[in-house]
C-alpha atoms as a PDB file:
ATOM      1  CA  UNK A   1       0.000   0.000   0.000  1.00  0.00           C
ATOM      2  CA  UNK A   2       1.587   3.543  -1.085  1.00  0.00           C
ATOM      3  CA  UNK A   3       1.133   6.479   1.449  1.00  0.00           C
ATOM      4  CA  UNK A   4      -1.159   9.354   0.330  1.00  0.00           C
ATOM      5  CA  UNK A   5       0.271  12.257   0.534  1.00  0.00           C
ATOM      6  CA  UNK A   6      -2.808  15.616   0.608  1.00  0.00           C
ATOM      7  CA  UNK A   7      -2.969  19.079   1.685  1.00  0.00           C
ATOM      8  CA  UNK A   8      -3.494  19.412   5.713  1.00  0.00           C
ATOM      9  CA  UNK A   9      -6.459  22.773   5.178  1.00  0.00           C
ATOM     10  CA  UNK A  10      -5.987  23.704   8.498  1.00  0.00           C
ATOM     11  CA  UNK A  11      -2.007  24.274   8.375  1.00  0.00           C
ATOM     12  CA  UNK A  12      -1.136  24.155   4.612  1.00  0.00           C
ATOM     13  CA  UNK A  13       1.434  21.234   4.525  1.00  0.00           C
ATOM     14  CA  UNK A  14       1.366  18.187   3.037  1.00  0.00           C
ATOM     15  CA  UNK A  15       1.385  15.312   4.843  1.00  0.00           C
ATOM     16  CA  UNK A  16       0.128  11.386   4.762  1.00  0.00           C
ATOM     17  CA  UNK A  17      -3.861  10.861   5.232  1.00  0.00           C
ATOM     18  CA  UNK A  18      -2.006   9.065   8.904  1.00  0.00           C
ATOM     19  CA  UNK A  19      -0.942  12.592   9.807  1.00  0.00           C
ATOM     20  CA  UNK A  20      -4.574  14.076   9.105  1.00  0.00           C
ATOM     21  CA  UNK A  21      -6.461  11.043  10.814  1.00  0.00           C
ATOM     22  CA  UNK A  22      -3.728  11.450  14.037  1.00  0.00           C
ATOM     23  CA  UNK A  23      -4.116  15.602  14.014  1.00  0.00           C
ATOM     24  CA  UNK A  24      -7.129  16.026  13.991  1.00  0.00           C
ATOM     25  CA  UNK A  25      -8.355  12.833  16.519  1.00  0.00           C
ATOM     26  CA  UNK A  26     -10.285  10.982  13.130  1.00  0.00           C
ATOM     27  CA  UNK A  27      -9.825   7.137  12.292  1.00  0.00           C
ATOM     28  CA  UNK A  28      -7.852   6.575   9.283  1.00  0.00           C
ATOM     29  CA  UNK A  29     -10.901   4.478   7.690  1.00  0.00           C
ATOM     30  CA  UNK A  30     -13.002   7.280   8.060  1.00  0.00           C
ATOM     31  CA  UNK A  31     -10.058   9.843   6.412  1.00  0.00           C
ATOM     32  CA  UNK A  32      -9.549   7.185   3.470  1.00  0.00           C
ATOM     33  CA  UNK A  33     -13.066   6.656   2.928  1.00  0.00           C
ATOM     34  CA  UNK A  34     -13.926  10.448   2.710  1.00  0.00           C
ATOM     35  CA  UNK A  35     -10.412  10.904   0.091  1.00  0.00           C
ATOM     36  CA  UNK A  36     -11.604   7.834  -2.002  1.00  0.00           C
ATOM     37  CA  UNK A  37     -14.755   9.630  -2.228  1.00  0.00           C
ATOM     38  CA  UNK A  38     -13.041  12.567  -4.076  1.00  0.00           C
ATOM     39  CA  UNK A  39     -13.307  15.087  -0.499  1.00  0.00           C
ATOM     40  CA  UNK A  40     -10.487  17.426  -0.089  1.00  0.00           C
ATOM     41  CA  UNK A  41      -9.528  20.403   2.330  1.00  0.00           C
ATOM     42  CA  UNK A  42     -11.845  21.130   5.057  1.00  0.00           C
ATOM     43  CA  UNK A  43     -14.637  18.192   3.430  1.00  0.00           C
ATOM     44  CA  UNK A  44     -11.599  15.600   4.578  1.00  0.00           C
ATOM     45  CA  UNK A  45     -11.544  16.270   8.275  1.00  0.00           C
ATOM     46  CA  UNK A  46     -15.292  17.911   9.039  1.00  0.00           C
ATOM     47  CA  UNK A  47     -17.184  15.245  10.506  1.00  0.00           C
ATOM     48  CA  UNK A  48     -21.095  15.257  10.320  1.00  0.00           C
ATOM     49  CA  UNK A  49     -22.810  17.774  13.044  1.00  0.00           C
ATOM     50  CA  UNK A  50     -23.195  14.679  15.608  1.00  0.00           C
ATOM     51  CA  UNK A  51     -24.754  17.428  18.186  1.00  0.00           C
ATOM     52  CA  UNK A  52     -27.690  17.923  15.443  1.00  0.00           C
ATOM     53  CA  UNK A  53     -27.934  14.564  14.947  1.00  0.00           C
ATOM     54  CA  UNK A  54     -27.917  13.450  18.850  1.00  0.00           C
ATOM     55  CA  UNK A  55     -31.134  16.160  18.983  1.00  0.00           C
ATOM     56  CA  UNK A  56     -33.299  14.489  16.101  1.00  0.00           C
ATOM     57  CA  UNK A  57     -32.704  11.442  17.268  1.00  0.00           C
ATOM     58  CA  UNK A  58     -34.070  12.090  21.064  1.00  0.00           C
ATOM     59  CA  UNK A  59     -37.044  14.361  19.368  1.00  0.00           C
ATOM     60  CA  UNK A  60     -37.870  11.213  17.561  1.00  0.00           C
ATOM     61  CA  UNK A  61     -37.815   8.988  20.421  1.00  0.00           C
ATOM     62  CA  UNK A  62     -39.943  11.668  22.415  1.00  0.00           C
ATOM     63  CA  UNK A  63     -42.579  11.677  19.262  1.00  0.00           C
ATOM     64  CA  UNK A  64     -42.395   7.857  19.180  1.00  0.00           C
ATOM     65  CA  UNK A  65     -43.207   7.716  23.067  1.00  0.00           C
ATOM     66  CA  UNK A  66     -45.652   9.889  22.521  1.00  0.00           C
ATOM     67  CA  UNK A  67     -47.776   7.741  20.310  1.00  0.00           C
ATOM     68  CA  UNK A  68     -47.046   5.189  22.146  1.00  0.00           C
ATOM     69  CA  UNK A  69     -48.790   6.398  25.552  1.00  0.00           C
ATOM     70  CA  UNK A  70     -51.764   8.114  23.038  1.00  0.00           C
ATOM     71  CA  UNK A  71     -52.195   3.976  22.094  1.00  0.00           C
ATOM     72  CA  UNK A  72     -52.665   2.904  25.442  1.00  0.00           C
ATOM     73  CA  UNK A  73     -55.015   5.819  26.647  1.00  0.00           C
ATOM     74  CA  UNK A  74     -56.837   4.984  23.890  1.00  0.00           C
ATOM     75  CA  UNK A  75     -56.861   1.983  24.401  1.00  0.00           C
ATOM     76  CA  UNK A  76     -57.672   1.597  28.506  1.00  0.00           C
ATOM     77  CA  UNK A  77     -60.034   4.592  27.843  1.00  0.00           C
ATOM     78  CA  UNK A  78     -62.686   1.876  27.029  1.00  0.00           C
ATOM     79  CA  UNK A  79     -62.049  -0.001  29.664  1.00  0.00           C
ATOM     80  CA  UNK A  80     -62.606   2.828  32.345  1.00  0.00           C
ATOM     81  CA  UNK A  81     -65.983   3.748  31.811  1.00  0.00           C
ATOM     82  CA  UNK A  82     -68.559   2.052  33.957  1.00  0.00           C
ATOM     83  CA  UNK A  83     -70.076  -0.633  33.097  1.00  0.00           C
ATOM     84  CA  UNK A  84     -73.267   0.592  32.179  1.00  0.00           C
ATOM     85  CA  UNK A  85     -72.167   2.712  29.884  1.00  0.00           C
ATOM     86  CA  UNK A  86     -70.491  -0.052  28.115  1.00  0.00           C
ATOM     87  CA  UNK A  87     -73.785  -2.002  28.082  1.00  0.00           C
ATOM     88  CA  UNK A  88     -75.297   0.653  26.586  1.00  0.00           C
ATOM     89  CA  UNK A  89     -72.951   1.275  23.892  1.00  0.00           C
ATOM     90  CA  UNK A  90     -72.977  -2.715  22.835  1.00  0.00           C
ATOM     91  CA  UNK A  91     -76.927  -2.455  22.556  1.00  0.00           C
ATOM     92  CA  UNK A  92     -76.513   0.661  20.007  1.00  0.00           C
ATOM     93  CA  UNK A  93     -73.946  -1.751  17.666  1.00  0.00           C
ATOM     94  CA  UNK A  94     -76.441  -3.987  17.471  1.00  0.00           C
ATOM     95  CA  UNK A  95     -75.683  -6.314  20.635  1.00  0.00           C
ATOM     96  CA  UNK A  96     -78.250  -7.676  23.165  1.00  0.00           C
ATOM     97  CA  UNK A  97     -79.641  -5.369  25.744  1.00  0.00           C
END
């Protein structure tokens, strides 16, 4: 395997994709995989916005929990009304009385 030698865009040198993976606390996969897919300069060593990321993630989970205790209210709703009232409601679907 040859060394790949870039541009560092933070310092203006040019060093080995090592040297930018090592400087700037980035695997070397993730450095080769991001020069093999033609990114140079600042593209090379900017990382997604994980803090962005972290926050759609939770607001998903919250909007998922959400539906999930709207389910069971709906559900148990039923199941809280007396008795009678049930009755009543089975007689006007058509059920005995």
């Amino acid at each position: 395997m040859t060394a790949i030698y870039t541009t560092d865009p933070k310092q203006g040198d040019s060093v080995m994709l090592s040297e930018i993976a090592s400087r700037y606390n980035i695997s070397l996969s993730t450095v080769s995989r991001r020069y093999a897919q033609g990114k140079r300069g600042n593209a090379l060593i900017n990382g997604a916005d994980t803090a962005a990321r972290v926050a759609e993630l939770k607001a998903a989970a919250r909007a998922c929990s959400a539906r999930k205790e709207d389910v069971i209210k709906a559900s148990s709703y039923a199941l809280m009304r007396p008795l009678k009232q049930i009755a009543s409601a089975s007689s006007m679907l058509g059920g005995a009385p």
